[in-house]
Protein backbone atom coordinates (compact mmCIF):
# COMPACT_ATOMS: atom_id res chain seq x y z
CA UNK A 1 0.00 0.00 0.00
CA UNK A 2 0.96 3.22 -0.87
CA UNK A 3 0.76 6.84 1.32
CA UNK A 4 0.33 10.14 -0.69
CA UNK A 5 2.56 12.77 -0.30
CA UNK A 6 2.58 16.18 -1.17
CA UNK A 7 5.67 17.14 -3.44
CA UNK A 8 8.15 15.65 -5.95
CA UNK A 9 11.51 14.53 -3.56
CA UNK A 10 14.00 11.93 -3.54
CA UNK A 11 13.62 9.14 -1.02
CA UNK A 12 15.76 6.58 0.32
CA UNK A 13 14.51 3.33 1.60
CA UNK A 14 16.30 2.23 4.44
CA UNK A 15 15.86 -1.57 4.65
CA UNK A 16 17.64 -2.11 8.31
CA UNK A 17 18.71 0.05 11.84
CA UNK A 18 21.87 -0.86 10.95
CA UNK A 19 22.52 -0.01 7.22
CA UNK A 20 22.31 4.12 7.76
CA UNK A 21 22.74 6.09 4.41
CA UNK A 22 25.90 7.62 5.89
CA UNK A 23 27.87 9.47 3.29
CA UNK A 24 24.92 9.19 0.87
CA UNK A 25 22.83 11.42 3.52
CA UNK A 26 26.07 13.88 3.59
CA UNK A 27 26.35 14.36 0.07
CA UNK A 28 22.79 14.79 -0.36
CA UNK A 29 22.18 17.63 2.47
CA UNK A 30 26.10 19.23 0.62
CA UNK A 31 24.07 19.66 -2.75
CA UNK A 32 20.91 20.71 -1.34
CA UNK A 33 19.06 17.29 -1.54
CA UNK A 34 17.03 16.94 1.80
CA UNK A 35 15.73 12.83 1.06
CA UNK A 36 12.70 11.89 2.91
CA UNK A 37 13.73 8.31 4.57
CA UNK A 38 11.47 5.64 4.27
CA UNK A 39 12.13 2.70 6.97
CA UNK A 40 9.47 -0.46 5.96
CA UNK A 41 10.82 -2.35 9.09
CA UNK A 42 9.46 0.03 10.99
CA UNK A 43 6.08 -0.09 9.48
CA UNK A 44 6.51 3.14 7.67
CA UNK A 45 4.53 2.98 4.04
CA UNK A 46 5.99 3.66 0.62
CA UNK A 47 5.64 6.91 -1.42
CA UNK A 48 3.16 7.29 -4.00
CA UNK A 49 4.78 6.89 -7.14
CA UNK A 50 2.97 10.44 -8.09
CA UNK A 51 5.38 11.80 -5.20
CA UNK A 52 8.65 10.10 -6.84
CA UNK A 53 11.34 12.07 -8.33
CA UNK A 54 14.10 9.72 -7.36
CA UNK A 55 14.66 6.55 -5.43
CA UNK A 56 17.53 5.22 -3.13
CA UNK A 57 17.12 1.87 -1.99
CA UNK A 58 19.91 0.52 0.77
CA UNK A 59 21.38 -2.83 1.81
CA UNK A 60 20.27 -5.18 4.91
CA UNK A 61 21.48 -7.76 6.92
CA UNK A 62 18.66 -10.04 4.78
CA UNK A 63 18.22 -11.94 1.57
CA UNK A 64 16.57 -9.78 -1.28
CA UNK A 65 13.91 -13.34 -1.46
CA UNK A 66 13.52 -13.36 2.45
CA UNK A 67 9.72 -12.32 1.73
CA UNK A 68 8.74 -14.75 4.54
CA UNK A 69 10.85 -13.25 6.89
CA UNK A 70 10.76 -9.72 6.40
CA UNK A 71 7.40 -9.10 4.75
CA UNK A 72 8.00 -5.56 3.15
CA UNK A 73 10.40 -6.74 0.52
CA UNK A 74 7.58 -8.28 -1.31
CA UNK A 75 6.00 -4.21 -1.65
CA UNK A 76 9.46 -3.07 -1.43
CA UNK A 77 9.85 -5.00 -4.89
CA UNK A 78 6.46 -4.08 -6.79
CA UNK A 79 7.62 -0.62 -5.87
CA UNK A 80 10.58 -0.96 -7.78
CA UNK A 81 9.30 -2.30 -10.73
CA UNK A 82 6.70 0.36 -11.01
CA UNK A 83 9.52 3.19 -10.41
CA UNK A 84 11.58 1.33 -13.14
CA UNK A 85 8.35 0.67 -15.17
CA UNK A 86 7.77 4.91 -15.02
CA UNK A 87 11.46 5.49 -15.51
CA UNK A 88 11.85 7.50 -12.54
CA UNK A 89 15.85 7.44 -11.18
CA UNK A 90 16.83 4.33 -8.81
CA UNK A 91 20.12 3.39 -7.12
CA UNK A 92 19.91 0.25 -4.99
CA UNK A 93 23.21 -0.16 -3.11
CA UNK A 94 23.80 -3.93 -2.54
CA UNK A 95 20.90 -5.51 -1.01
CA UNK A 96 18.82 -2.61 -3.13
CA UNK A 97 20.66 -3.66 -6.17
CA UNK A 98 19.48 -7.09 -5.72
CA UNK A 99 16.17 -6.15 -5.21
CA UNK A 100 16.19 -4.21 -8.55
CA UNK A 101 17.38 -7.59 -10.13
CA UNK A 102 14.91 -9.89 -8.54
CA UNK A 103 12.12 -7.40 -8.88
CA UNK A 104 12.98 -8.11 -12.88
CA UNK A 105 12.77 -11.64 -12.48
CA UNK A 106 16.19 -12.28 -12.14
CA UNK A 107 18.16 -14.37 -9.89
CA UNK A 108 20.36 -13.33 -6.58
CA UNK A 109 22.38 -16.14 -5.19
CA UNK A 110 23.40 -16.83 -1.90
CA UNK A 111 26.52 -17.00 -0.45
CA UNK A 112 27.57 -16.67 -3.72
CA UNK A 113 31.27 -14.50 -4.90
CA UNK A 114 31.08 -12.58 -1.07
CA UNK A 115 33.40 -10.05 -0.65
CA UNK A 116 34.47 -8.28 2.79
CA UNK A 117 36.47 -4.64 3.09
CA UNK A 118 37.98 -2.00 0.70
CA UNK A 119 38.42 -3.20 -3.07
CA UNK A 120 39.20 -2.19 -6.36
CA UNK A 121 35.98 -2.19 -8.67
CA UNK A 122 37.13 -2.27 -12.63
CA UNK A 123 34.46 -0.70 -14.85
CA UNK A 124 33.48 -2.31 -18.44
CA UNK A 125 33.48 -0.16 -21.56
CA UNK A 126 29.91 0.10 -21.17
CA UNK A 127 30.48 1.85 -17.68
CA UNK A 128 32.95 4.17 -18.52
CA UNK A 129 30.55 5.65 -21.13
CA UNK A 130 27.88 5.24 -18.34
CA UNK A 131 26.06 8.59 -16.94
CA UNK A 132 26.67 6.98 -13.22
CA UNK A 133 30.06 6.51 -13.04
CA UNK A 134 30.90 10.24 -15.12
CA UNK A 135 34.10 11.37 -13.83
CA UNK A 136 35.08 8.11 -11.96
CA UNK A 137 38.37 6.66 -13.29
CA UNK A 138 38.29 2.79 -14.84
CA UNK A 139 39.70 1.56 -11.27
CA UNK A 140 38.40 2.57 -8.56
CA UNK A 141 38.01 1.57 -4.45
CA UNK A 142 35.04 1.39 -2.48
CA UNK A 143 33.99 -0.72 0.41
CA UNK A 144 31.99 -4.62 -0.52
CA UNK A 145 30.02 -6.46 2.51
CA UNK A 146 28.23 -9.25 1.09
CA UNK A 147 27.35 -12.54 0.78
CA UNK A 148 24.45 -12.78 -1.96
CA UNK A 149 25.05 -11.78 -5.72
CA UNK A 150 22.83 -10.63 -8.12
CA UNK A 151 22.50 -11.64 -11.65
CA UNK A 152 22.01 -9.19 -14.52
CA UNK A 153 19.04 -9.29 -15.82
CA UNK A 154 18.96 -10.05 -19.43
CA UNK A 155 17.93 -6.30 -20.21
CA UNK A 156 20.44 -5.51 -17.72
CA UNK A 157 24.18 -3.56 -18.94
CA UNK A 158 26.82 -4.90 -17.20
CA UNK A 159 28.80 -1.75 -16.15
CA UNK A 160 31.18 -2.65 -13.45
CA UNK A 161 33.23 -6.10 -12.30
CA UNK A 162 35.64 -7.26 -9.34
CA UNK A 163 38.47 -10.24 -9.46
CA UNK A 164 35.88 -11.73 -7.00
CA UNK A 165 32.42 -10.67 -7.86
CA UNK A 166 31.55 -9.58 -11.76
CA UNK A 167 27.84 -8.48 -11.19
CA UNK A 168 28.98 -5.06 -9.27
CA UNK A 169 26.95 -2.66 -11.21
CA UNK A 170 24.26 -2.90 -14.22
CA UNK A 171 21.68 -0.47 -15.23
CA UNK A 172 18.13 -0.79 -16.73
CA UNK A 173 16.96 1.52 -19.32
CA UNK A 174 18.49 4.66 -18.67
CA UNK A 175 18.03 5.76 -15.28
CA UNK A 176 17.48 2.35 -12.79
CA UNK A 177 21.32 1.74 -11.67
CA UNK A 178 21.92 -1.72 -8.72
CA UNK A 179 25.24 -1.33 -7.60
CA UNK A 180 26.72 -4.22 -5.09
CA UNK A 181 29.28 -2.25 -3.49
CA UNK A 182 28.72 0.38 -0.91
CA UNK A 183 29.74 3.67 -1.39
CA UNK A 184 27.83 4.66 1.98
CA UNK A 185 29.89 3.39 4.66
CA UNK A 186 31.90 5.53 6.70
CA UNK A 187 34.47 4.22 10.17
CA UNK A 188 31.58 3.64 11.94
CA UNK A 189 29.46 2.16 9.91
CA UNK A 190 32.33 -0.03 8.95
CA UNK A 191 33.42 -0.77 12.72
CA UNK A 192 29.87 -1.81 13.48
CA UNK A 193 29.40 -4.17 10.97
CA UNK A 194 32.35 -6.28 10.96
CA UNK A 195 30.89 -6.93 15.01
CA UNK A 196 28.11 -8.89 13.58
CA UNK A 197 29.76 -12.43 13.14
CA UNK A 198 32.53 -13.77 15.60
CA UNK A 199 34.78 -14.60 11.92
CA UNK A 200 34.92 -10.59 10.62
CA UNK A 201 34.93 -9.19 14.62
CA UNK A 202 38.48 -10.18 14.61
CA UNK A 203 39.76 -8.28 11.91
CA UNK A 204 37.31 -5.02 12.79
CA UNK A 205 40.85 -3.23 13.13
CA UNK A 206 41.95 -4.46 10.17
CA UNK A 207 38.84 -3.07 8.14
CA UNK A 208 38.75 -0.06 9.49
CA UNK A 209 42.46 0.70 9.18
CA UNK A 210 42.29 -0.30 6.00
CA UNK A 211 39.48 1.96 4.74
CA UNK A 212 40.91 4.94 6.36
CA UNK A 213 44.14 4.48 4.36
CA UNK A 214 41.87 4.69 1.46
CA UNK A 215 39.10 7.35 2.53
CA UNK A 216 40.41 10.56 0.62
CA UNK A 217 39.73 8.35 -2.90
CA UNK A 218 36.36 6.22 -1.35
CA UNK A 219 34.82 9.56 -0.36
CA UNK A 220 35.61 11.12 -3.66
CA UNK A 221 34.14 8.30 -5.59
CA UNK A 222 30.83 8.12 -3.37
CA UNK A 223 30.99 12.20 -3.96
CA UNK A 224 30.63 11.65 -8.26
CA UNK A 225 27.79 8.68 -7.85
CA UNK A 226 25.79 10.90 -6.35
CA UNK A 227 26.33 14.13 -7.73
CA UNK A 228 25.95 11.85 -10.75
CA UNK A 229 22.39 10.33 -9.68
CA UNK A 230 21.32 13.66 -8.85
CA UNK A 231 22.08 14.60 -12.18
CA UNK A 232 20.60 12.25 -14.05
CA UNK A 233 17.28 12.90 -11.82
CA UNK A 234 17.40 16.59 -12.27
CA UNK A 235 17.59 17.85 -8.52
CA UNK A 236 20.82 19.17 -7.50
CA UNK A 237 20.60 22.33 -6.07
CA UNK A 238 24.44 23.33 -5.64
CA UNK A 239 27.45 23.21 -7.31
């Protein structure tokens, strides 16, 4: 079911307490952008697609086909395909990048090509020409913490790979974009994740010393996604 709302915004759908949009909130509120956040686990409804100008849709601790388990995801998708269907913008970061492949049919696999800490993400030819990743050099790092992978959908173009994962980023039509990385995460979103499991709780110092050596050139690559999503949606309000 969806709530009406008065005004054309951008809204990010925050899937779990613990996956915060972080730098994504930042860069948002630096270029103007106040996002109205939607939590579902909560209870809160979606937007009326009327009220859509852009979508964000975040990760999660669960499985993009844990319907049973987390019964918004089942809205959470029919909400994507009809923003996709209207061609309204949409970035889902990991878990919302699987979403935006399953919603299409497609498949995400579990514990399937996981990846934990700061990596280097290759784009294809197809993403360096890609409106998304404008301005973002052919290799680049950002932080991965997953264990499910989507695959493209057949409509899908492949845009970005890892030695590990290849499905990183794809786009549908020309403004839907799942990306599996997370260009989100800041210290303490990283410190607080790698407590959830006894195995990655040993090397929290690790992580986090890891993705501070690389911050300068992670923040400046979340900075261009989503000056470049704004773009492409038509609502940045600052240089």
């Amino acid at each position: 079911m969806f709530i009406e709302r008065t005004g054309d915004m951008l809204y990010i759908i925050q899937n779990d307490p613990e996956v915060p949009p972080g730098i994504i909130a930042e860069e948002l509120e630096r270029l103007g952008v106040e996002p109205a956040i939607i939590r579902p686990y909560e209870g809160d409804e979606l937007p009326a697609l009327s009220d859509v100008s852009a979508v964000v849709v975040l990760g999660g601790a669960m499985g993009a086909n844990d319907d049973a388990k987390h019964l918004f995801l089942s809205d959470l998708k029919q909400f994507i395909r009809d923003v996709v269907a209207q061609g309204r913008p949409y970035l889902g970061v990991c878990l919302g990048g699987q979403l935006l492949a399953a919603a299409l049919g497609s498949e995400v696999r579990s514990s399937t090509d996981s990846e934990k800490g700061t990596c280097s993400i290759m784009l294809t030819d197809e993403g360096l020409d890609d409106r998304l990743f404008r301005g973002i050099a052919p290799s680049f790092i950002s932080f991965q913490w997953h264990n499910d992978s989507f695959v493209i959908p057949p409509e899908g173009v492949w845009l970005a790979f890892t030695e590990t994962c290849r499905s990183q980023a794809f786009r549908i039509g020309k403004n839907a974009w799942g990306v599996q990385f997370h260009p989100e995460v800041n210290p303490e979103i990283v410190r607080n994740w790698s407590s959830w499991t006894p195995e990655t709780a040993g090397r929290t110092d690790e992580f986090v010393t890891t993705y501070m050596e690389w911050e300068t050139e992670y923040r400046g690559v979340a900075r261009r996604l989503v000056t470049n999503f704004l773009d492409a949606a038509g609502l940045r309000r600052v240089e």
